[in-house]
Protein backbone atom coordinates (compact mmCIF):
# COMPACT_ATOMS: atom_id res chain seq x y z
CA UNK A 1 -48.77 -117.24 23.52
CA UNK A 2 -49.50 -120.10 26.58
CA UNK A 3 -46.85 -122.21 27.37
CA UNK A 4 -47.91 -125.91 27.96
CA UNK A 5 -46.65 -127.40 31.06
CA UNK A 6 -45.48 -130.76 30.85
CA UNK A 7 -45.08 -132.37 34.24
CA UNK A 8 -43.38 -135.12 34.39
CA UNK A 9 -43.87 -137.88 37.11
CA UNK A 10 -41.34 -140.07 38.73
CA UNK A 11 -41.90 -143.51 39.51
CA UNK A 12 -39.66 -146.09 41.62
CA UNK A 13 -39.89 -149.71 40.16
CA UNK A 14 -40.04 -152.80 42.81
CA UNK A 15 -39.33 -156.25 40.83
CA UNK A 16 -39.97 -159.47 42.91
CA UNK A 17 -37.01 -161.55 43.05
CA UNK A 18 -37.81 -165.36 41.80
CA UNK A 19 -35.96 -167.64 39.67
CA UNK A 20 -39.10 -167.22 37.10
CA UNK A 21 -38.29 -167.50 33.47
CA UNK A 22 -41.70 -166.70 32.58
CA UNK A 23 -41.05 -162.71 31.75
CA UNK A 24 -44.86 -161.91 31.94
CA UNK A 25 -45.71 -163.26 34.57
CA UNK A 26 -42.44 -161.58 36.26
CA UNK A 27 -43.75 -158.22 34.54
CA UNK A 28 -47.61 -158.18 35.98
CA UNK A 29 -45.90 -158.50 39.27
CA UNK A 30 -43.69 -155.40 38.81
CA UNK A 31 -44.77 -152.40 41.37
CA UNK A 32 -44.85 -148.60 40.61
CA UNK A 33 -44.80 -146.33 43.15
CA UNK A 34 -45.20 -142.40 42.64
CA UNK A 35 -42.71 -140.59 44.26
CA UNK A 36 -43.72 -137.54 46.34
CA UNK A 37 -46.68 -136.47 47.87
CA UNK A 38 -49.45 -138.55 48.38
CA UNK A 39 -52.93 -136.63 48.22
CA UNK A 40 -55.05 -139.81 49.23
CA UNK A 41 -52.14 -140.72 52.19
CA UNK A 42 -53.01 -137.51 53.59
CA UNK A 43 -57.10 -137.31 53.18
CA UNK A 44 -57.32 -140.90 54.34
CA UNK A 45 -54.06 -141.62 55.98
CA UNK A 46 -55.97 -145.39 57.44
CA UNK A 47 -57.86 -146.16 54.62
CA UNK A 48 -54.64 -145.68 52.67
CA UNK A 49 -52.15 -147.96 54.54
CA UNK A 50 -55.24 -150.93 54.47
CA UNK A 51 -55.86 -150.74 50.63
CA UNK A 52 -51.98 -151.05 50.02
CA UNK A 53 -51.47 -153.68 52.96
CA UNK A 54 -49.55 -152.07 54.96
CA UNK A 55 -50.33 -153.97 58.27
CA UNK A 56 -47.40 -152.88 60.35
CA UNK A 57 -46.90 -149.06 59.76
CA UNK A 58 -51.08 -149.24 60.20
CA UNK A 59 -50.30 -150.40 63.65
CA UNK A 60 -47.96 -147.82 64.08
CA UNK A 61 -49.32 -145.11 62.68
CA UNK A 62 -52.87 -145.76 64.94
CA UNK A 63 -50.92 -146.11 67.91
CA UNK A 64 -49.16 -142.79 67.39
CA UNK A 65 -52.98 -141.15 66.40
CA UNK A 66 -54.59 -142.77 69.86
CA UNK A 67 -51.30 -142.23 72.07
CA UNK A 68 -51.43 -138.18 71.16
CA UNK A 69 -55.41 -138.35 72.45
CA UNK A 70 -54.06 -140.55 75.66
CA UNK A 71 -51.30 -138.03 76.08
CA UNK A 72 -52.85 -134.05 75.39
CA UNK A 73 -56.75 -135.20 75.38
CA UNK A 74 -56.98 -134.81 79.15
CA UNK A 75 -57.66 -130.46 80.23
CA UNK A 76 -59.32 -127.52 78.47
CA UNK A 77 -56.99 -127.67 75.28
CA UNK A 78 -56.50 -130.56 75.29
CA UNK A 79 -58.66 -131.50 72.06
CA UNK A 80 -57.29 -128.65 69.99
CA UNK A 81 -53.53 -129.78 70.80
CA UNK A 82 -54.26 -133.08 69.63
CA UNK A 83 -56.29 -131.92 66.72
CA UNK A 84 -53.36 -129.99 65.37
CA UNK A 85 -50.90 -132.48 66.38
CA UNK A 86 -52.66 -135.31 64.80
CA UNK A 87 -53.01 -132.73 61.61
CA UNK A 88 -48.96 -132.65 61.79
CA UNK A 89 -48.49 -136.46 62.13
CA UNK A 90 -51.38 -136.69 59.06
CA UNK A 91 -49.28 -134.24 56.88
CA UNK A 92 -45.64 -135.71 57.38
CA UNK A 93 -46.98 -139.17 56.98
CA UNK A 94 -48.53 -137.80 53.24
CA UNK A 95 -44.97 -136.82 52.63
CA UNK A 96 -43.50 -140.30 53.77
CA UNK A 97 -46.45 -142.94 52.51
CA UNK A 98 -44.83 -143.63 49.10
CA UNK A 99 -41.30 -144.19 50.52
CA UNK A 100 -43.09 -146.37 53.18
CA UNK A 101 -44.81 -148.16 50.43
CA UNK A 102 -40.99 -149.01 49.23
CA UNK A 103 -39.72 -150.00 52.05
CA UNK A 104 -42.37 -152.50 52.53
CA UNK A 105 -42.21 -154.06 49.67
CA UNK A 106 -38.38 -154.35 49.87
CA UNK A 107 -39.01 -156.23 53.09
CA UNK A 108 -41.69 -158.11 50.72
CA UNK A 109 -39.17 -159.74 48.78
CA UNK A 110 -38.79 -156.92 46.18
CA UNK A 111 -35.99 -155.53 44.61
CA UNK A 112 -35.64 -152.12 43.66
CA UNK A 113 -35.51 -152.42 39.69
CA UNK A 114 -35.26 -149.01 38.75
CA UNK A 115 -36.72 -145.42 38.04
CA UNK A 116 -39.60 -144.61 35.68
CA UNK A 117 -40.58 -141.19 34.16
CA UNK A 118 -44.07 -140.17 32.25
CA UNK A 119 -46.53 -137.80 31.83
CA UNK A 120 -49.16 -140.32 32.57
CA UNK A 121 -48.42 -143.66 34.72
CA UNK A 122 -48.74 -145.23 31.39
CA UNK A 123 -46.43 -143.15 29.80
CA UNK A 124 -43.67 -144.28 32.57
CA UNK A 125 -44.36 -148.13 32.05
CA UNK A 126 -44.19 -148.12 28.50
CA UNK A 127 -40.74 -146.16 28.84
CA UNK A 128 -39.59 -149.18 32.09
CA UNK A 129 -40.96 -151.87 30.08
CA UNK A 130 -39.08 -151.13 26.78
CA UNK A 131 -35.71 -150.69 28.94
CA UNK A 132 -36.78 -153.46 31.11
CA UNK A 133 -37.42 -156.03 28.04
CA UNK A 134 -34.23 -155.20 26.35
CA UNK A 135 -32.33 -156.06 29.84
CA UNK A 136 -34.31 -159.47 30.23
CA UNK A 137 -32.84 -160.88 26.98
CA UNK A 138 -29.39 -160.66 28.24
CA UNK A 139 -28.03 -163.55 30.24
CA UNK A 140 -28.08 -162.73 33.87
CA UNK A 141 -24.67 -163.53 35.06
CA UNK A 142 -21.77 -163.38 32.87
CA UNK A 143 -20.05 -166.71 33.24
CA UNK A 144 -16.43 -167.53 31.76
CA UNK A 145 -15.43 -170.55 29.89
CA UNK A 146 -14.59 -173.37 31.49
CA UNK A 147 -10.75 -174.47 31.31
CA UNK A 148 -10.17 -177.24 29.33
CA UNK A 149 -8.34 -179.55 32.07
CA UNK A 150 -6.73 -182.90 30.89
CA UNK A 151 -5.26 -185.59 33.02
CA UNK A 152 -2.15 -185.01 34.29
CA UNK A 153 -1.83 -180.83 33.41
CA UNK A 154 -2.15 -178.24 35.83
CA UNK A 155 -4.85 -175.15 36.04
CA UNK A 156 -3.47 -172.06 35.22
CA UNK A 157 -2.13 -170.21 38.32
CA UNK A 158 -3.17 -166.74 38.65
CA UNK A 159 -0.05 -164.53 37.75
CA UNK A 160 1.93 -163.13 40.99
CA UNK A 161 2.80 -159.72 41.43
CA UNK A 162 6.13 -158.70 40.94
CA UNK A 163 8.21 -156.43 43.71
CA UNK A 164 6.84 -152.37 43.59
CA UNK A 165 3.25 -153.78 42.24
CA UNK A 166 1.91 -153.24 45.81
CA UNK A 167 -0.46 -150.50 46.19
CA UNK A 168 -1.83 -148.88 49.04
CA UNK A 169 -4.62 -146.62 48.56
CA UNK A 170 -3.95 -144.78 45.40
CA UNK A 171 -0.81 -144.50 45.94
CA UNK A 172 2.14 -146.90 44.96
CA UNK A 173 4.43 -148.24 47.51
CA UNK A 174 7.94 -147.73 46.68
């Protein structure tokens, strides 16, 4: 008897914030990044942080590559120091790229929206989507009544506490 795996892949959702009514044009905007290991990140760390835009942790992550070859490329080992230390930077990058990814976008004017799971990335937009949907019909901000207010009455105070209602903490005063 084979037992089918069924791996399951986690998604963090990024949601632009505007004051757009238009709910499809809000949804093709919506990001999703894998969380976890990036396989690409790590093959093609550079390549990687241009497709996705990444302009400022490119920057970095170039100046950390060339100032390990300024720093251990000089002597006999040097090149092999540098080789593995680049290797090291390469790998812990591949671990970070995806919560880099969120980051920038937060500083992009995105919003983190929420979580999606799926066996396929299609699987986890279907399941963000339906939730997602459901939330957009709501009104956004619950707002009360207004008070009927008519010449000459008052608004109604908000009621005072009476002597022993004071709490600190958890605990009751008294």
């Amino acid at each position: 008897m084979t037992r089918l795996r069924h791996e399951v892949t986690v998604y963090s959702v990024y949601e632009p914030v505007s004051d757009d009514d238009d709910i499809a044009a809000r949804a093709d905007r919506v990001a999703f990044v894998k969380d976890g290991f990036s396989w690409l990140a790590l093959i093609v760390p550079a390549l990687w942080l241009l497709y996705h835009r990444m302009w400022i942790e490119f920057i970095v992550f170039m100046a950390i590559i060339f100032g390990l070859e300024w720093a251990f490329g000089a002597g006999r080992q040097g090149p092999e120091i540098v080789g593995w230390l680049s290797l090291a930077v390469t790998v812990l990058f591949a671990f970070e790229a995806n919560d880099l990814r969120g980051a920038m976008l937060e500083r992009r004017g995105y919003r983190f929206a929420g979580v999606a799971t799926g066996r396929s990335r299609q699987e986890a937009e279907r399941s963000f989507f339906t939730r997602w949907l459901r939330q957009q019909d709501r009104p956004r901000y619950a707002v009360p009544p207004p008070q009927q207010i008519t010449p000459g009455t008052k608004p109604a105070a908000p009621p005072r506490r009476r002597d022993g209602d004071d709490v600190i903490g958890l605990f009751p005063q008294g």
